[in-house]
PDB file of N, CA and C in Angstrom:
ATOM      1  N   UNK A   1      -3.915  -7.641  16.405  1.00  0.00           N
ATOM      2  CA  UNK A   1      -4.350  -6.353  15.911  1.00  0.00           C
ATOM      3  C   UNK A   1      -3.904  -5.268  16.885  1.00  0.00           C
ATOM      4  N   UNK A   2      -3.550  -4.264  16.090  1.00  0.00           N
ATOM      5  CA  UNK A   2      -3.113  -2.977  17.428  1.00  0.00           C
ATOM      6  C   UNK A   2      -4.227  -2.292  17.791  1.00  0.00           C
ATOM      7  N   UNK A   3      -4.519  -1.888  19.020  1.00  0.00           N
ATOM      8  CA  UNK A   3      -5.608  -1.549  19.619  1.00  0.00           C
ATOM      9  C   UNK A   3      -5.027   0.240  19.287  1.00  0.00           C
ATOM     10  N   UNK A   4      -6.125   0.961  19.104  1.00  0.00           N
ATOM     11  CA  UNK A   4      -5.943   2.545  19.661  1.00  0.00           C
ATOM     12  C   UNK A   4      -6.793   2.973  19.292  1.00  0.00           C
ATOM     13  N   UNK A   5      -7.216   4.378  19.960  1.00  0.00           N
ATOM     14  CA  UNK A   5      -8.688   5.256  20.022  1.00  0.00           C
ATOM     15  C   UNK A   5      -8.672   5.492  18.633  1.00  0.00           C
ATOM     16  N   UNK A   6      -7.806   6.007  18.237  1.00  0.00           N
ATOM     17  CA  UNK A   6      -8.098   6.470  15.993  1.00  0.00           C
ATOM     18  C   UNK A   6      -8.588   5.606  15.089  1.00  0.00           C
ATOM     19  N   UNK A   7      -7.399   4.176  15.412  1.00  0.00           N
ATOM     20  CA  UNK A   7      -7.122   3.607  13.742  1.00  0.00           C
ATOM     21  C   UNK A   7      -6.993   1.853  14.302  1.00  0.00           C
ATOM     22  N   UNK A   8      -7.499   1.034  13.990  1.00  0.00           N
ATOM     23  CA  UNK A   8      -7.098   0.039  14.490  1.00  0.00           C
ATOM     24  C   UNK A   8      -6.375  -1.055  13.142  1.00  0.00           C
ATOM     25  N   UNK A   9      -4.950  -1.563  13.130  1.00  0.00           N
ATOM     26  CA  UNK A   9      -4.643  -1.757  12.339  1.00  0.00           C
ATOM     27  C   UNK A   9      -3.938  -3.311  12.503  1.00  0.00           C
ATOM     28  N   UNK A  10      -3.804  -4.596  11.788  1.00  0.00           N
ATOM     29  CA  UNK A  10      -3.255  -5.863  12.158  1.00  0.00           C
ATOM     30  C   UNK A  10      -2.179  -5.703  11.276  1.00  0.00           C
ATOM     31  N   UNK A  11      -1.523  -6.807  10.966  1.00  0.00           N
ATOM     32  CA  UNK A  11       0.015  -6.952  10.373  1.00  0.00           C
ATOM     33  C   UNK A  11      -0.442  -6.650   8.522  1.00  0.00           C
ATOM     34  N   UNK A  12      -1.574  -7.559   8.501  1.00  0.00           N
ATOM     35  CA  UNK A  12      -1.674  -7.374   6.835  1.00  0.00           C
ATOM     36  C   UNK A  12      -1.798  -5.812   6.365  1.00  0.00           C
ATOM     37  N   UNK A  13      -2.678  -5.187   7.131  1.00  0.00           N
ATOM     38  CA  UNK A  13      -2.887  -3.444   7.351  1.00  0.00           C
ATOM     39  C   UNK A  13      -1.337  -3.001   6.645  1.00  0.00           C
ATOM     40  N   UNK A  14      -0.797  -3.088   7.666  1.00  0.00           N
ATOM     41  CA  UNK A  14       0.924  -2.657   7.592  1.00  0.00           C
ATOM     42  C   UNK A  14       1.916  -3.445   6.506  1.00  0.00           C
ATOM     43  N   UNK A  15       1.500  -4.661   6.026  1.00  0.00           N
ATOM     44  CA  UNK A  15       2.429  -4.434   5.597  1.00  0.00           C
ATOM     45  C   UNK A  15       2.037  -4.768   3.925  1.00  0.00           C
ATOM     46  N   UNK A  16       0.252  -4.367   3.800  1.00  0.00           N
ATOM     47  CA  UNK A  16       0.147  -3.697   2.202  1.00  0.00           C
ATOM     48  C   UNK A  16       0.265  -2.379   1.873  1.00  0.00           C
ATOM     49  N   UNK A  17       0.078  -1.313   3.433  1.00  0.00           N
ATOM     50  CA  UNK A  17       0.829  -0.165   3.201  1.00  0.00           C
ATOM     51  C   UNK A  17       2.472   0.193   2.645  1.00  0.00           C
ATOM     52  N   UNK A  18       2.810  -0.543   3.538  1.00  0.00           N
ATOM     53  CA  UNK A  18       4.664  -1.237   2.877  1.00  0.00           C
ATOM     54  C   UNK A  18       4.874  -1.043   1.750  1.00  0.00           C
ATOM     55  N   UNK A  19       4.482  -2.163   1.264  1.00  0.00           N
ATOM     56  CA  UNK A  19       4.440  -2.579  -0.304  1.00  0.00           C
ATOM     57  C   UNK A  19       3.687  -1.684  -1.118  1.00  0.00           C
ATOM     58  N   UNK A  20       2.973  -0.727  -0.839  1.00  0.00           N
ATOM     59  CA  UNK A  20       2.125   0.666  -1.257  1.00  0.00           C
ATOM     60  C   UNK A  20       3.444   2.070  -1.378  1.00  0.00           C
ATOM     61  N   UNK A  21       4.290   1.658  -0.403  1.00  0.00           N
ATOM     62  CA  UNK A  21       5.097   2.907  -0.313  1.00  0.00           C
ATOM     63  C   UNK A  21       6.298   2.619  -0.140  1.00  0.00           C
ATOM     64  N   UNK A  22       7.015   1.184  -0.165  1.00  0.00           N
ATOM     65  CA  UNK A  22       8.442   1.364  -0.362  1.00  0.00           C
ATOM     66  C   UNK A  22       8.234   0.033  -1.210  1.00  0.00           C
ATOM     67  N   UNK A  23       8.023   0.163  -2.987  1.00  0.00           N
ATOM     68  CA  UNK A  23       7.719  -0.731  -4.061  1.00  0.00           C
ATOM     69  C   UNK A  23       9.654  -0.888  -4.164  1.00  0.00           C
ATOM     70  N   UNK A  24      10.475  -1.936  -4.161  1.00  0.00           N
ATOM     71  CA  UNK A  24      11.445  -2.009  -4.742  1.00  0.00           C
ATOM     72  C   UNK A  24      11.375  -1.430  -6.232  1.00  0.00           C
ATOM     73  N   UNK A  25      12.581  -0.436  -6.743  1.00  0.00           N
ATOM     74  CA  UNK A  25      12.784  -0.270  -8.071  1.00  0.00           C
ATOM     75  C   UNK A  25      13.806  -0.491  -8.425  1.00  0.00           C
ATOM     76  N   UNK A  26      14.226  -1.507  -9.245  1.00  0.00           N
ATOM     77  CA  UNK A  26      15.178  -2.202  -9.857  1.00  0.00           C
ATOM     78  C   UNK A  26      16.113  -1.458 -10.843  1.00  0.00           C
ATOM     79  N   UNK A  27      16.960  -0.943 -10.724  1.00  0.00           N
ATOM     80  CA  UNK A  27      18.430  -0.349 -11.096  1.00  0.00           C
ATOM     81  C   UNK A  27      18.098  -0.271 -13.020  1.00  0.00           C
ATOM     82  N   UNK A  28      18.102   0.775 -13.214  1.00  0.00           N
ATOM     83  CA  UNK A  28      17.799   1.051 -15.069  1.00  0.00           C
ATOM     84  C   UNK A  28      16.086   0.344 -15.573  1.00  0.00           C
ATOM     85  N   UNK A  29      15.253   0.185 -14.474  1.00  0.00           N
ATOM     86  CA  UNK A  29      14.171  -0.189 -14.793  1.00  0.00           C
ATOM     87  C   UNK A  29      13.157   0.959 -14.791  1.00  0.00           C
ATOM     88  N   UNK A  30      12.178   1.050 -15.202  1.00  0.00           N
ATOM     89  CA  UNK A  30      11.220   2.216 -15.048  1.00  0.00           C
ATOM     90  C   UNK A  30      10.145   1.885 -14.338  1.00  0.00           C
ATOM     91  N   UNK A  31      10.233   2.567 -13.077  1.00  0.00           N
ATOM     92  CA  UNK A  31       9.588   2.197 -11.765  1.00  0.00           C
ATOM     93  C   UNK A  31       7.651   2.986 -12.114  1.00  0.00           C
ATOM     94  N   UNK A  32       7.175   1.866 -11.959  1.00  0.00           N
ATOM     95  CA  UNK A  32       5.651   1.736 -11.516  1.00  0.00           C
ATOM     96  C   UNK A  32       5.284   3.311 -10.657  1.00  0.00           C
ATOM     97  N   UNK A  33       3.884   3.675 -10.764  1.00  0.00           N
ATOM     98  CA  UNK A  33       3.664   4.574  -9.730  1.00  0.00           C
ATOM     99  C   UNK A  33       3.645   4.076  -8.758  1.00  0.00           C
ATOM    100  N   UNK A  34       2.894   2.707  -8.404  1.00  0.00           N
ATOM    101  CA  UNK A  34       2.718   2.151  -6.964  1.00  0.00           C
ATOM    102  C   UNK A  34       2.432   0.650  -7.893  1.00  0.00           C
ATOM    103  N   UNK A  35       2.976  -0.205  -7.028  1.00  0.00           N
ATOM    104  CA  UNK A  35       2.522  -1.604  -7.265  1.00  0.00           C
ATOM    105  C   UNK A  35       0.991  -1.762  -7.619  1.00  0.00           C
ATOM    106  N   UNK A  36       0.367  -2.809  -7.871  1.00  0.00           N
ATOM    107  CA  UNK A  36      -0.827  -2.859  -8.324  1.00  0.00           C
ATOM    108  C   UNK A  36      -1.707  -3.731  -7.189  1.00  0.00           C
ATOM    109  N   UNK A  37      -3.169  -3.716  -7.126  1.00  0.00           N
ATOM    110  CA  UNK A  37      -3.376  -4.226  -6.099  1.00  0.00           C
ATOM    111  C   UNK A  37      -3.413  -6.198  -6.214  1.00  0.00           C
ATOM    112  N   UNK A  38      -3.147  -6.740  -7.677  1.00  0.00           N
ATOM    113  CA  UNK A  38      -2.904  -7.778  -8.062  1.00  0.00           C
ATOM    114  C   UNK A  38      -1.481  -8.502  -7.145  1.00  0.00           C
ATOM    115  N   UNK A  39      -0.296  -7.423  -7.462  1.00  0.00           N
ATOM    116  CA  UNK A  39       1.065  -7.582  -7.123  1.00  0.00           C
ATOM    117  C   UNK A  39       1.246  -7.580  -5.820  1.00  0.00           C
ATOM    118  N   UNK A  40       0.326  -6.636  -5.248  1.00  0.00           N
ATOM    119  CA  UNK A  40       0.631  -6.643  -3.683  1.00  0.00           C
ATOM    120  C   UNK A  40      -0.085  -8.042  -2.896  1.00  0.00           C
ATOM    121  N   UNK A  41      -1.115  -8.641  -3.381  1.00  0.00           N
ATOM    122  CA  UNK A  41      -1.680  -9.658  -3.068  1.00  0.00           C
ATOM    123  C   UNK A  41      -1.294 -10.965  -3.448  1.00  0.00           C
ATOM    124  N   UNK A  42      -0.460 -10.962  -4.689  1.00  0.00           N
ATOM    125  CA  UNK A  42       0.316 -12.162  -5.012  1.00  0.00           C
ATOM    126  C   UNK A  42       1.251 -11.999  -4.197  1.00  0.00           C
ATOM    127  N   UNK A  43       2.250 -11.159  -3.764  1.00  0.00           N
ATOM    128  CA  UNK A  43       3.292 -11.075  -3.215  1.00  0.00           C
ATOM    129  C   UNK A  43       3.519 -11.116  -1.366  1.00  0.00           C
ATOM    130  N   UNK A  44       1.993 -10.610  -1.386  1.00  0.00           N
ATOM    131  CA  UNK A  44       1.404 -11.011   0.411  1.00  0.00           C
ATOM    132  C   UNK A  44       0.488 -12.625   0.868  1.00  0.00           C
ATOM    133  N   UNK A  45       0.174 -12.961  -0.861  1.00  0.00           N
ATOM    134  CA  UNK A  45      -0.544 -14.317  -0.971  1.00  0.00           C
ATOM    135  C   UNK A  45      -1.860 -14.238  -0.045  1.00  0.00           C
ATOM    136  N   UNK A  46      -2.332 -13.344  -0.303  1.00  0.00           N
ATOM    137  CA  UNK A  46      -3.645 -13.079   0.497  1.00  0.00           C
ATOM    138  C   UNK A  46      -4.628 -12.898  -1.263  1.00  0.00           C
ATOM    139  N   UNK A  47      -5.846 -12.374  -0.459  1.00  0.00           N
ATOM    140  CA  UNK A  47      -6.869 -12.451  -2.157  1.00  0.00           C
ATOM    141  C   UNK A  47      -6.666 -10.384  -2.326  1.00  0.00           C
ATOM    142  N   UNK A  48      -7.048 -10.311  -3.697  1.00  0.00           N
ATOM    143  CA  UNK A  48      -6.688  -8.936  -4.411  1.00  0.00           C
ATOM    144  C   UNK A  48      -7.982  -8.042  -3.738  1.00  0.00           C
ATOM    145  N   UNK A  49      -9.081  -9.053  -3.339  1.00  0.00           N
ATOM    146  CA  UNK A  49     -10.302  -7.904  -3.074  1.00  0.00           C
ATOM    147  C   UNK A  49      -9.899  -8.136  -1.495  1.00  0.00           C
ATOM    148  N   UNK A  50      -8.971  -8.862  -0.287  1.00  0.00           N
ATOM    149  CA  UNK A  50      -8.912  -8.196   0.663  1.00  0.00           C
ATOM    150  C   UNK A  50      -8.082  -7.260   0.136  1.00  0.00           C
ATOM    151  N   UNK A  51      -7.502  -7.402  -0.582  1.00  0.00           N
ATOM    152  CA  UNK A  51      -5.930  -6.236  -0.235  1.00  0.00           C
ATOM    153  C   UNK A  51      -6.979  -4.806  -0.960  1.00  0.00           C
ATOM    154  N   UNK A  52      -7.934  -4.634  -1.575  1.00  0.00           N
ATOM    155  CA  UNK A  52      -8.446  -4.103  -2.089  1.00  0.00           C
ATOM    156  C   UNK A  52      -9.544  -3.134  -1.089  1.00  0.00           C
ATOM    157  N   UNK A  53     -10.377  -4.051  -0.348  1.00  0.00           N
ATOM    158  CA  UNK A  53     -11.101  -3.861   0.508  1.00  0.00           C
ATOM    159  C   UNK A  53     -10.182  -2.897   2.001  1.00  0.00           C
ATOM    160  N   UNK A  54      -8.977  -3.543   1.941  1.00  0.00           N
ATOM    161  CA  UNK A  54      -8.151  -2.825   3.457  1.00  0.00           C
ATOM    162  C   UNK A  54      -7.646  -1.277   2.986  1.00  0.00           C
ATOM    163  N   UNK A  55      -7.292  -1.444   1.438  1.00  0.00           N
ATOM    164  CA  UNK A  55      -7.035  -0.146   1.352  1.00  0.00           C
ATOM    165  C   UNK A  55      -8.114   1.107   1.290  1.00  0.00           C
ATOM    166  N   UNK A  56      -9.302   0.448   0.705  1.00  0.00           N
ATOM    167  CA  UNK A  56     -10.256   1.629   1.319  1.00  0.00           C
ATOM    168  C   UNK A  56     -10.349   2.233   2.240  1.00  0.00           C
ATOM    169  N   UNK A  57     -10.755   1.266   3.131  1.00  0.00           N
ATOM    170  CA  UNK A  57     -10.518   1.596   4.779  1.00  0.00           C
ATOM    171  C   UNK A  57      -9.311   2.126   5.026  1.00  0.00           C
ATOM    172  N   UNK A  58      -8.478   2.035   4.709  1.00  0.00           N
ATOM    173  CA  UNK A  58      -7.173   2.864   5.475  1.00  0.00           C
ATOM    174  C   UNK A  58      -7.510   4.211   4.690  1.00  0.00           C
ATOM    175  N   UNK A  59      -7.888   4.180   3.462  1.00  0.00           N
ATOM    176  CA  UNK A  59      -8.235   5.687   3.234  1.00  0.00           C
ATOM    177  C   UNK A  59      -9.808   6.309   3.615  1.00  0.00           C
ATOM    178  N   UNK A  60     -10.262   5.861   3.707  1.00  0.00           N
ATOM    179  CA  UNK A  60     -11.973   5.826   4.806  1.00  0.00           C
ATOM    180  C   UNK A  60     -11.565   6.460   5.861  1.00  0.00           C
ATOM    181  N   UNK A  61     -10.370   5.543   6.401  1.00  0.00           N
ATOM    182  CA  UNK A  61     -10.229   5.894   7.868  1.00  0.00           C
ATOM    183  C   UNK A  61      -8.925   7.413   7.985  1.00  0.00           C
ATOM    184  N   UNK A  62      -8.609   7.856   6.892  1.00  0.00           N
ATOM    185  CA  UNK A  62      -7.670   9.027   7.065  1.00  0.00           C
ATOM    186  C   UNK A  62      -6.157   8.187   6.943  1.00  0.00           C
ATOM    187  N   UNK A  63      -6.057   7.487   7.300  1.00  0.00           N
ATOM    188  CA  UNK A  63      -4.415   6.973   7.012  1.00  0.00           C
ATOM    189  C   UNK A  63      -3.942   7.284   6.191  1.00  0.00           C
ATOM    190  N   UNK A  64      -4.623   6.336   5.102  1.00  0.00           N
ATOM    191  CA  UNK A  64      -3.776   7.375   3.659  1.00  0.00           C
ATOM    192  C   UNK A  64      -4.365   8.303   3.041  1.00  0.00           C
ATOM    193  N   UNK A  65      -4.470   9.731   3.284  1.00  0.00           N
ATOM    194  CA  UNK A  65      -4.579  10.543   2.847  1.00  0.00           C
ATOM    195  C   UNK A  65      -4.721  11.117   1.636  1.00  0.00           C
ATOM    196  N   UNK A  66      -3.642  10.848   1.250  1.00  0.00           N
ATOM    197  CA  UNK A  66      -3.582  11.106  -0.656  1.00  0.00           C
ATOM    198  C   UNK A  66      -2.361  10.524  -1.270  1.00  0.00           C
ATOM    199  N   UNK A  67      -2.245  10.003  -2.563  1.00  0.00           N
ATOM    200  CA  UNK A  67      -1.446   9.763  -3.377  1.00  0.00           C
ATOM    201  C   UNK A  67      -0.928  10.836  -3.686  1.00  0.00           C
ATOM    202  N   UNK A  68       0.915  11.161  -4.225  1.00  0.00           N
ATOM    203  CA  UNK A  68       1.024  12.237  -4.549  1.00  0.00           C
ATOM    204  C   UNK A  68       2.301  11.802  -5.574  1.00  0.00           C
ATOM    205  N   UNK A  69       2.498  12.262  -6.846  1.00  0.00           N
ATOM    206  CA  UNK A  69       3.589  12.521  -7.802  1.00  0.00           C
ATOM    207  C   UNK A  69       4.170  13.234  -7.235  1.00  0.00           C
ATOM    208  N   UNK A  70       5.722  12.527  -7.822  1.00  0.00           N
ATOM    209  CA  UNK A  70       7.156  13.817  -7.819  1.00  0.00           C
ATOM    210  C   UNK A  70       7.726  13.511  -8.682  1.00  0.00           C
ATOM    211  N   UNK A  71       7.618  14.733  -9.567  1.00  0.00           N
ATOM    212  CA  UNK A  71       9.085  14.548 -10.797  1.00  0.00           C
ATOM    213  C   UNK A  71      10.221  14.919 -10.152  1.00  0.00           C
ATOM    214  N   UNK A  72      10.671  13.873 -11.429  1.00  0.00           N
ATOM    215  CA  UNK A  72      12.160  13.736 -11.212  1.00  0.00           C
ATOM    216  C   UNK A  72      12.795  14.359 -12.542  1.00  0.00           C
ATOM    217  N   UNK A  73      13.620  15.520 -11.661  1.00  0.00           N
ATOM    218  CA  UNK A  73      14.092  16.823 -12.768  1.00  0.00           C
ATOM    219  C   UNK A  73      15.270  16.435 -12.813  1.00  0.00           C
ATOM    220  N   UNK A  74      15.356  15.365 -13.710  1.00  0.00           N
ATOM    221  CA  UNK A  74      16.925  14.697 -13.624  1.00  0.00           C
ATOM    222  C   UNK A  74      17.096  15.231 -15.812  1.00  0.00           C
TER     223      UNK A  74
END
């Protein structure tokens, strides 16, 4: 686990944020807003209510801040 005065965070922390914010989108597919918390837990093979439970806390704790849309003015 990384130690520091703010935020204390271990590998699973980091890398369901990951998978929260760089979701692969597959070439002519229509990309998801964000993976689901099902997908990120099958795909980390951990259970859906930790991956569920950590993301509170990272937003509890200020990390993630806010979700935000961007169109795409294509």
């Amino acid at each position: 686990m990384i130690e520091c005065a703010y935020l204390c965070m271990d590998i699973f922390d980091i890398r369901i944020f990951c998978e929260m914010g760089f979701k692969y989108h597959p070439p002519g597919g229509l990309p998801d807003r964000r993976p689901s918390i099902g997908s990120i837990a099958k795909y980390l093979d951990i259970d859906a209510s930790t991956v569920k439970a950590r993301i509170k806390r990272l937003e509890q704790d200020g990390f993630i801040k806010y979700y935000q849309a961007v169109p795409n003015y294509r």
